[in-house]
C-alpha atoms as a PDB file:
ATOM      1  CA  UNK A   1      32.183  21.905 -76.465  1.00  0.00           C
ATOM      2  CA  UNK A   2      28.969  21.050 -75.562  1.00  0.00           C
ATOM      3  CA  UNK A   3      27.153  18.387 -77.598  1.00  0.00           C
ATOM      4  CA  UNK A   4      23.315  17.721 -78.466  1.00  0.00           C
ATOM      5  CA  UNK A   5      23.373  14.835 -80.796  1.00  0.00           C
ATOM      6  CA  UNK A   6      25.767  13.161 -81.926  1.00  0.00           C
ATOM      7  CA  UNK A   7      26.580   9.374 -83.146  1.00  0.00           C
ATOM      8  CA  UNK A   8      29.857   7.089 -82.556  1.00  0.00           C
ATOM      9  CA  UNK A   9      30.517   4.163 -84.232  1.00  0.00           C
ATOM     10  CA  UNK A  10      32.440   1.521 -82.720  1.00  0.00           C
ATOM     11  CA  UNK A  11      34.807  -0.545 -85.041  1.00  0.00           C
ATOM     12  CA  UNK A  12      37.251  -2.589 -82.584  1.00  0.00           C
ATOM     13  CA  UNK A  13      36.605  -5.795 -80.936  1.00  0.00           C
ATOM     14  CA  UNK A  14      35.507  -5.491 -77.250  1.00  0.00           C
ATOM     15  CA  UNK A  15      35.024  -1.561 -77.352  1.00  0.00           C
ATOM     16  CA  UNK A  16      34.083   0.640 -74.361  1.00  0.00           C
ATOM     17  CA  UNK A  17      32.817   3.943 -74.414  1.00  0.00           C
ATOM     18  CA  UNK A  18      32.361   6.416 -72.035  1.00  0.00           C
ATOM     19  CA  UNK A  19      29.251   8.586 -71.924  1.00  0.00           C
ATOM     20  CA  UNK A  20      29.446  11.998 -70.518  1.00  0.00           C
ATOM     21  CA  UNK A  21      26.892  13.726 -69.459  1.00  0.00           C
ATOM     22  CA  UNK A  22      26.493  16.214 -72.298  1.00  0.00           C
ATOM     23  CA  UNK A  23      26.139  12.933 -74.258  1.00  0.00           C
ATOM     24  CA  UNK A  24      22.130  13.681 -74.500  1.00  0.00           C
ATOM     25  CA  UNK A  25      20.045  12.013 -77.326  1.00  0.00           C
ATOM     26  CA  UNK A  26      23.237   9.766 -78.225  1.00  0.00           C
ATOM     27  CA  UNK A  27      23.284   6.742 -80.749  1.00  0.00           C
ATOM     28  CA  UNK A  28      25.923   4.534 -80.484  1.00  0.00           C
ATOM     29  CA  UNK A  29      26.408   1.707 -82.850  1.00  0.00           C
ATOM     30  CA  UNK A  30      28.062  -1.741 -82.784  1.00  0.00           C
ATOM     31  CA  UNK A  31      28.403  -3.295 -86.343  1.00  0.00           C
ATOM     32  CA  UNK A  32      27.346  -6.890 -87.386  1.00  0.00           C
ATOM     33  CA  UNK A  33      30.284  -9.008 -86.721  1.00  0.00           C
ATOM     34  CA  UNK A  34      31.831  -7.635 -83.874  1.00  0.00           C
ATOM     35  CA  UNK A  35      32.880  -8.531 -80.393  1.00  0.00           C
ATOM     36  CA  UNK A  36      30.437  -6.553 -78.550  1.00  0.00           C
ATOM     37  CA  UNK A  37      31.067  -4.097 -76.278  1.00  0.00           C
ATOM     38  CA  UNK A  38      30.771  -1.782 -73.642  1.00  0.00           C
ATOM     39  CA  UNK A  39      28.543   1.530 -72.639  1.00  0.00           C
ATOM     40  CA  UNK A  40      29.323   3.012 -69.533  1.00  0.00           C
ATOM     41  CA  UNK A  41      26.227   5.609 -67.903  1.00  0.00           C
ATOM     42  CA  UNK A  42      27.842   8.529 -66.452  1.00  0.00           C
ATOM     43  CA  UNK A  43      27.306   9.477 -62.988  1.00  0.00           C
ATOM     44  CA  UNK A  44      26.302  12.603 -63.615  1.00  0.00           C
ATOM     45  CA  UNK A  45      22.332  13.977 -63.502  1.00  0.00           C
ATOM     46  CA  UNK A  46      20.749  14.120 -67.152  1.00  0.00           C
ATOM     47  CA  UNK A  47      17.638  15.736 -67.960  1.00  0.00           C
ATOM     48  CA  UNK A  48      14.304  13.154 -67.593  1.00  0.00           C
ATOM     49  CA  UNK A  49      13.269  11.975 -71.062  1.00  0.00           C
ATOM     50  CA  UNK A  50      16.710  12.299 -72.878  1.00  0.00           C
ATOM     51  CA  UNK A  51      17.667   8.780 -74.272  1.00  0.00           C
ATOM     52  CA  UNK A  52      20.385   6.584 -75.571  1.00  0.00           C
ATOM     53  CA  UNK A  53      19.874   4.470 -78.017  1.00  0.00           C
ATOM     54  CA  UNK A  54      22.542   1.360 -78.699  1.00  0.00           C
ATOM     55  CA  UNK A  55      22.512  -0.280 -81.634  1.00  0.00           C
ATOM     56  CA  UNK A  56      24.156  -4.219 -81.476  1.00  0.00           C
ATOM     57  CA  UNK A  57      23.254  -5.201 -84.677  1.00  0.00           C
ATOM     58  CA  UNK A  58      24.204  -9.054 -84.261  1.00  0.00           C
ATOM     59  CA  UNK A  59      27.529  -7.672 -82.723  1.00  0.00           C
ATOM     60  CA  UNK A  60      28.203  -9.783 -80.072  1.00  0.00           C
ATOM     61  CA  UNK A  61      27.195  -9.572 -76.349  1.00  0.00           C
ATOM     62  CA  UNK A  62      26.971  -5.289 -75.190  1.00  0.00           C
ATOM     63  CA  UNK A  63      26.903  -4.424 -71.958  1.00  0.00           C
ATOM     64  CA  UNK A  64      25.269  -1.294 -70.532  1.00  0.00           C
ATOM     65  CA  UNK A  65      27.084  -0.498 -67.260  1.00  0.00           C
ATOM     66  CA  UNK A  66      26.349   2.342 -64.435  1.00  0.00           C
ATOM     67  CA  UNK A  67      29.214   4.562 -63.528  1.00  0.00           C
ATOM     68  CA  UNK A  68      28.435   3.875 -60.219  1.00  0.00           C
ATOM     69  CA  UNK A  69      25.859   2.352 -57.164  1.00  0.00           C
ATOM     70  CA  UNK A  70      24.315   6.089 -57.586  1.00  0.00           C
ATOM     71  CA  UNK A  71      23.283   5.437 -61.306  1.00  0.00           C
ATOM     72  CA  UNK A  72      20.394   2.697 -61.662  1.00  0.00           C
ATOM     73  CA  UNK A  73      19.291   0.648 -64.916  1.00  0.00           C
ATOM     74  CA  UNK A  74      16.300  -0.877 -64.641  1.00  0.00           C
ATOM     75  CA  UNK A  75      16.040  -0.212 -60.614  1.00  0.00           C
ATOM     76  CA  UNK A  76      19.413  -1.699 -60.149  1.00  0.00           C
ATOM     77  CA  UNK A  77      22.853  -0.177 -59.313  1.00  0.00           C
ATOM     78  CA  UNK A  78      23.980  -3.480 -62.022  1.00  0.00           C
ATOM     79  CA  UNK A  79      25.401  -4.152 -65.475  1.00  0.00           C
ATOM     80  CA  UNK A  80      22.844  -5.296 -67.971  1.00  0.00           C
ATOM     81  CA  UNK A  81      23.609  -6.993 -71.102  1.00  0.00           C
ATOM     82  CA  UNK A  82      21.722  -7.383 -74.268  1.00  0.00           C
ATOM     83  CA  UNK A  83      22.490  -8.733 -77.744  1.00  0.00           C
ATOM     84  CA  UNK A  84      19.693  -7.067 -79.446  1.00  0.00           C
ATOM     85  CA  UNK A  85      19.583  -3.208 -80.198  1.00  0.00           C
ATOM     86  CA  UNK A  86      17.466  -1.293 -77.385  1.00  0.00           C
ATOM     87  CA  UNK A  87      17.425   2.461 -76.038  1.00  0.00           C
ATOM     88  CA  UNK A  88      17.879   3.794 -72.112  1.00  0.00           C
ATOM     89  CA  UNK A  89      15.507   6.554 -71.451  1.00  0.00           C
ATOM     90  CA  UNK A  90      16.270   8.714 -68.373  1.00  0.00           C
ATOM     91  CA  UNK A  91      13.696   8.326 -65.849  1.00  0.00           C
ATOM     92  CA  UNK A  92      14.673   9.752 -62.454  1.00  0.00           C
ATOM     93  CA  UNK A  93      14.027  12.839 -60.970  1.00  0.00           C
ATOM     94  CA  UNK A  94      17.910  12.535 -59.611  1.00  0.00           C
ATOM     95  CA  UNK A  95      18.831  12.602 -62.903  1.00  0.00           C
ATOM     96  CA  UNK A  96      20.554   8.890 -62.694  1.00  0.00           C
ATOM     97  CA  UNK A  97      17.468   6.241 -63.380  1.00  0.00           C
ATOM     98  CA  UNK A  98      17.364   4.979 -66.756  1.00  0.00           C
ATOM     99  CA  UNK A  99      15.266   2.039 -68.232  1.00  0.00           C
ATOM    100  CA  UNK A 100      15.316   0.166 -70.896  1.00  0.00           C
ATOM    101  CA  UNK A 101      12.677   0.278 -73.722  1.00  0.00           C
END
């Protein structure tokens, strides 16, 4: 099955999920009370300009996390961690930049 958009919910403490690369113009969410979480960016090359947009909503800590040293966020083959909602945009001609607006 091959998915545009779509939108997952997470609902248990300390969730992970795993992005696929089909996973294109994706909204995940992480509801107000939560433990935070975890978003893993697949290693896999994704069209420039598609985007992922996490929503913490006072969740707890979430951490945005690279598949592998091949995928970079922010320049860096590293974890990054934010409380606050934001959205990775894919920025590499590779397919496996993203930054975080």
């Amino acid at each position: 099955m091959d998915i545009e958009n779509f939108s997952i919910q997470i609902y248990r403490d300390d969730s992970s999920i795993m992005l696929s690369n089909d996973d294109v113009s994706s909204y995940v969410y992480f509801p107000v009370g939560y433990n935070g979480g975890k978003v893993v960016i697949p290693d896999a090359p994704i069209t420039a300009g598609k985007t992922v947009k996490i929503v913490a909503n006072n969740a707890g800590r979430i951490s945005v996390e690279p598949a592998s040293d091949n995928v970079l966020v922010n320049g860096r083959p590293s974890t990054t961690t934010t409380d606050t909602s934001l959205t990775l945009v894919q920025t590499g001609s590779d397919g496996k930049t993203w930054v975080t607006a």
